[in-house]
N, C-alpha and C. Protein backbone atom coordinates (compact mmCIF):
# COMPACT_ATOMS: atom_id res chain seq x y z
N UNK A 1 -1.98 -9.33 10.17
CA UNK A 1 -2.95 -8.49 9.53
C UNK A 1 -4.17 -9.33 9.18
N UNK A 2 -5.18 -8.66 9.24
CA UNK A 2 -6.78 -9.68 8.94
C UNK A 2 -6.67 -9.06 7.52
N UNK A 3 -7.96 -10.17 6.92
CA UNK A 3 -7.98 -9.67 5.44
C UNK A 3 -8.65 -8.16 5.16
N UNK A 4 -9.41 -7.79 6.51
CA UNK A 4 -9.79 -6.65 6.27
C UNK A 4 -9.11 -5.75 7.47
N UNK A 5 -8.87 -4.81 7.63
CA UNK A 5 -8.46 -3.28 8.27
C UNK A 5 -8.18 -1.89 7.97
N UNK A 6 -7.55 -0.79 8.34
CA UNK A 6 -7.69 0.29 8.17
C UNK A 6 -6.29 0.52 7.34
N UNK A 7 -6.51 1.67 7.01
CA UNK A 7 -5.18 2.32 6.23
C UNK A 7 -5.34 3.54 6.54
N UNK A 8 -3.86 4.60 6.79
CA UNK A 8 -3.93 5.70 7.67
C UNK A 8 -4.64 5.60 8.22
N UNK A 9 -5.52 4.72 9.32
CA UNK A 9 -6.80 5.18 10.21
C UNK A 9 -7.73 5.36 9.88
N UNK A 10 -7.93 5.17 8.46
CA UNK A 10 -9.41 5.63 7.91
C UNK A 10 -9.75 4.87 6.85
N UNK A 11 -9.16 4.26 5.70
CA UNK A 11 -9.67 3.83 4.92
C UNK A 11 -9.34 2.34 5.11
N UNK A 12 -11.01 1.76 4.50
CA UNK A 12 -10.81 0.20 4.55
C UNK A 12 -9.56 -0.66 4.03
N UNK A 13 -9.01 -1.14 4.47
CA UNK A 13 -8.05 -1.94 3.45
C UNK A 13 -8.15 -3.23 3.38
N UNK A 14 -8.31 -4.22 2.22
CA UNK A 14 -8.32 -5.51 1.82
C UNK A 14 -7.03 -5.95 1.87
N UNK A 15 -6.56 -7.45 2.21
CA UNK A 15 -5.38 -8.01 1.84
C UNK A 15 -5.58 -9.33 1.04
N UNK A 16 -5.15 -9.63 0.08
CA UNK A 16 -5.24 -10.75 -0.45
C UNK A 16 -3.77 -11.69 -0.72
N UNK A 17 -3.93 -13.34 0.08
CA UNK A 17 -2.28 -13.71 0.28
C UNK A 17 -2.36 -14.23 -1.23
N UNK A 18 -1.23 -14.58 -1.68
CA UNK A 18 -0.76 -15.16 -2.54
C UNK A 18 0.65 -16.01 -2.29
N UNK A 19 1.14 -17.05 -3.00
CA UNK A 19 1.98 -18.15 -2.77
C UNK A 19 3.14 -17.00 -2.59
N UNK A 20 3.72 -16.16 -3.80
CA UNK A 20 4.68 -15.23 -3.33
C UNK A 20 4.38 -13.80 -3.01
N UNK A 21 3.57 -13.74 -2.61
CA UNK A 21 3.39 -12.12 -2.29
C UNK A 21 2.12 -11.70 -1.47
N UNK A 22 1.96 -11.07 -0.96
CA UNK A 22 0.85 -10.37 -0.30
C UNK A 22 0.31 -8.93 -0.78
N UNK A 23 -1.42 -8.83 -1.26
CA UNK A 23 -1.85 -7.36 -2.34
C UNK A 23 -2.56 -6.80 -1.34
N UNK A 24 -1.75 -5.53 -0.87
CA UNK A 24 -3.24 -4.58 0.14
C UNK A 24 -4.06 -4.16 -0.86
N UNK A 25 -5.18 -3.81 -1.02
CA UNK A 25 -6.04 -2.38 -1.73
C UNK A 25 -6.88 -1.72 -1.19
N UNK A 26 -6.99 -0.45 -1.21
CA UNK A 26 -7.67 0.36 -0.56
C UNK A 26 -8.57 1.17 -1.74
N UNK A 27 -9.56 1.22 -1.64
CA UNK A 27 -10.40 2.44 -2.40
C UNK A 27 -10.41 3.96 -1.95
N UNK A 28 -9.21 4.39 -2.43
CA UNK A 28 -9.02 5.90 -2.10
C UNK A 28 -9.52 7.21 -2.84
N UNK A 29 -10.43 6.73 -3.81
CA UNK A 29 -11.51 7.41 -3.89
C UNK A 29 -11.08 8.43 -5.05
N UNK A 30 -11.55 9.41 -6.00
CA UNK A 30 -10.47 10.22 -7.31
C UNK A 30 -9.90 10.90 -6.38
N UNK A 31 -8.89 11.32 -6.55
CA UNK A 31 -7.67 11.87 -6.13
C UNK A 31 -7.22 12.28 -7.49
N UNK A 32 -7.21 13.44 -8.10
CA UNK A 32 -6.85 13.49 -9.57
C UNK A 32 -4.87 14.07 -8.94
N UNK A 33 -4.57 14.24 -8.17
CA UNK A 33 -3.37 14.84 -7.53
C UNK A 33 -2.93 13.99 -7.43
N UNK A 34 -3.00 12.79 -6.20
CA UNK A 34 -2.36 11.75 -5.80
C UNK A 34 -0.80 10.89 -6.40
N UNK A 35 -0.20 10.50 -5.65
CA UNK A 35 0.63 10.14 -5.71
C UNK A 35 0.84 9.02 -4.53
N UNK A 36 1.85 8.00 -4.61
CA UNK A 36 2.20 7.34 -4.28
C UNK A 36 3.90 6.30 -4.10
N UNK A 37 4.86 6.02 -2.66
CA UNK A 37 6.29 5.83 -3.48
C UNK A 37 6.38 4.75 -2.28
N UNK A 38 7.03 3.72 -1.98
CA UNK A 38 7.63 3.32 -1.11
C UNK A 38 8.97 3.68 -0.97
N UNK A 39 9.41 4.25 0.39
CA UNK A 39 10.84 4.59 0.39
C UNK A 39 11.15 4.02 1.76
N UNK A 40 12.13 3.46 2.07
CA UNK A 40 12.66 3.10 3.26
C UNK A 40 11.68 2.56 3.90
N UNK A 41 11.56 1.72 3.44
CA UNK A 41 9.76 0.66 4.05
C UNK A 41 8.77 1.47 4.65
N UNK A 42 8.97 2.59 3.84
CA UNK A 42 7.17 3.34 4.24
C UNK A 42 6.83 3.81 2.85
N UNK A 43 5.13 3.44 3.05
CA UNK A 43 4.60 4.03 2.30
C UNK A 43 4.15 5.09 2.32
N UNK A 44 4.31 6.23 1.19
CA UNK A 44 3.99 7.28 1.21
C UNK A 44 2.82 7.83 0.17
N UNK A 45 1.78 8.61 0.85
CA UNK A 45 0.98 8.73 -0.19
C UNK A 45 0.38 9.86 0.07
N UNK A 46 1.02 11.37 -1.46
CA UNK A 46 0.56 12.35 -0.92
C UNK A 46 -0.40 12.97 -1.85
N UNK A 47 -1.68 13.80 -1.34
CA UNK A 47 -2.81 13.78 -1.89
C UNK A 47 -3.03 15.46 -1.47
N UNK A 48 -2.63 16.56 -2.37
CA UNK A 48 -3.04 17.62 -2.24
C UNK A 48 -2.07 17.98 -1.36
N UNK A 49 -2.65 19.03 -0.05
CA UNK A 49 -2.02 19.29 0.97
C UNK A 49 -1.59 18.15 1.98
N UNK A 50 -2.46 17.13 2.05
CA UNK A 50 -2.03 15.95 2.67
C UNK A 50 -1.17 14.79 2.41
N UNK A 51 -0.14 14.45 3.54
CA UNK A 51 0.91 13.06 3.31
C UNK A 51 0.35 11.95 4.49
N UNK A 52 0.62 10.97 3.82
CA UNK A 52 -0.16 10.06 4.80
C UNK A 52 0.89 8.78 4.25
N UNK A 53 1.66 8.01 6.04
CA UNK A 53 2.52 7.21 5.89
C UNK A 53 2.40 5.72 6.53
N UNK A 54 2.59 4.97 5.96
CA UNK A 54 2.04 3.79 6.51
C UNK A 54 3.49 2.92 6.60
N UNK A 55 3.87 2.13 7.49
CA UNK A 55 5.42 1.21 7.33
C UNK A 55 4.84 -0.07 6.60
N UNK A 56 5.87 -0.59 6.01
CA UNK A 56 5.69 -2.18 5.18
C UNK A 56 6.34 -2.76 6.35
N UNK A 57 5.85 -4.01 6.49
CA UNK A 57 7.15 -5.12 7.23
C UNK A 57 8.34 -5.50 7.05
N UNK A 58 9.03 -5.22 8.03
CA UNK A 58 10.72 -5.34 7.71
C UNK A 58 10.86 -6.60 6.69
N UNK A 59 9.99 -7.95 6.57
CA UNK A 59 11.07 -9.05 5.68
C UNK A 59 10.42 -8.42 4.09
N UNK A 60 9.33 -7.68 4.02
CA UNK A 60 9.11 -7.18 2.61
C UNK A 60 9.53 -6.27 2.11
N UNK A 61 9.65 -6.74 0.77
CA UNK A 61 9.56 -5.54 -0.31
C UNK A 61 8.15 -5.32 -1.20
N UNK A 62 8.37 -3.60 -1.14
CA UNK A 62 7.15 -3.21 -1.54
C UNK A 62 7.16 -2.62 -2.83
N UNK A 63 5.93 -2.37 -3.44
CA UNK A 63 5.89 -1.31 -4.53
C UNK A 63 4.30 -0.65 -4.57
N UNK A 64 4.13 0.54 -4.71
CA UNK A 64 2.69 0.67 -4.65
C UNK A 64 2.27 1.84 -6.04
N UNK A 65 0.82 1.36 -6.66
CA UNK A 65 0.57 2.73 -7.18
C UNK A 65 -0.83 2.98 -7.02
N UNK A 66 -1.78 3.93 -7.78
CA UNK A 66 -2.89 4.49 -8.16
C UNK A 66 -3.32 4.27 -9.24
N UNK A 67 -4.52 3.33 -8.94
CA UNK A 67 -4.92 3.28 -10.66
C UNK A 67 -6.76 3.63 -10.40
N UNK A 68 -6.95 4.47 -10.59
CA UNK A 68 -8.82 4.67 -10.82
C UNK A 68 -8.93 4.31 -9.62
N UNK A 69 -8.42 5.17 -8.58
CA UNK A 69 -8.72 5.61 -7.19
C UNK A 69 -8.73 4.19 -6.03
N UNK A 70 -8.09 3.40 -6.73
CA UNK A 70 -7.61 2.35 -5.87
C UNK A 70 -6.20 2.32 -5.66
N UNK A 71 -5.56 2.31 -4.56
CA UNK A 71 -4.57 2.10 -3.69
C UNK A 71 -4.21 0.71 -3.68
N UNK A 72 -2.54 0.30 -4.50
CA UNK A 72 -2.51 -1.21 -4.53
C UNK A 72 -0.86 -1.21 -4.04
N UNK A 73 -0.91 -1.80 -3.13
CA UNK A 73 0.27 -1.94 -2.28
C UNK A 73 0.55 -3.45 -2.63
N UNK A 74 1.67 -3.85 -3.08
CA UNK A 74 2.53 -5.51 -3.34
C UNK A 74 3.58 -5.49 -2.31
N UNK A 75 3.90 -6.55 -1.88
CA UNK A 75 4.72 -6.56 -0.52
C UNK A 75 4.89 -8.13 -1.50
N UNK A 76 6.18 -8.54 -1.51
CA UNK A 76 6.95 -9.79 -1.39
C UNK A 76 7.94 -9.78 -0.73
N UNK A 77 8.22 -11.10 -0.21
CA UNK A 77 9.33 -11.48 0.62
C UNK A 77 10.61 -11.51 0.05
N UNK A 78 11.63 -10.57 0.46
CA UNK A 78 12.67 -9.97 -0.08
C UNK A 78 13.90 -11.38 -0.57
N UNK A 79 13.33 -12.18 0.22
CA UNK A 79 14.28 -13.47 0.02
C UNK A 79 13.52 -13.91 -1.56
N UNK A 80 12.61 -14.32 -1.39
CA UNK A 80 11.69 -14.78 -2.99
C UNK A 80 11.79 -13.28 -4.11
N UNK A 81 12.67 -12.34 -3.97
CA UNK A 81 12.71 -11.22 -5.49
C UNK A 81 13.87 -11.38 -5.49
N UNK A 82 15.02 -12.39 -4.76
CA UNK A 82 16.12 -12.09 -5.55
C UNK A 82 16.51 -13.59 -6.11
């Protein structure tokens, strides 16, 4: 992944590495609906009538939420959370 690319196909996404973890963020803009879950290494993020799914990488674990219309996806390496 570059530090910059897309999310669902459309929105910019940043990555920033860190020693244990890797932070996507996306500016997804108010969404007063929105929601957000990782389940079975996809992310899910549903916004009104729309779901929009993105996969994490098999060696991570993820967690994601919404805070003031930014999209923050954490991915650590499942070996380094236990």
């Amino acid at each position: 992944m570059s530090s910059e690319q897309q999310l669902f196909d459309e929105t910019p996404l940043r990555r920033f590495e860190y020693d244990d973890s890797v932070v996507l963020a996306a500016d997804v803009g108010a969404l007063d609906d929105a929601s957000v879950d990782v389940v079975d290494g996809t992310i899910i993020v549903v916004a009104g009538d729309e779901q929009y799914e993105q996969e994490v990488p098999e060696a991570a674990d993820g967690r994601a939420f919404i805070n003031n219309g930014v999209l923050t996806i954490e991915l650590s390496d499942e070996e380094d959370s236990n």
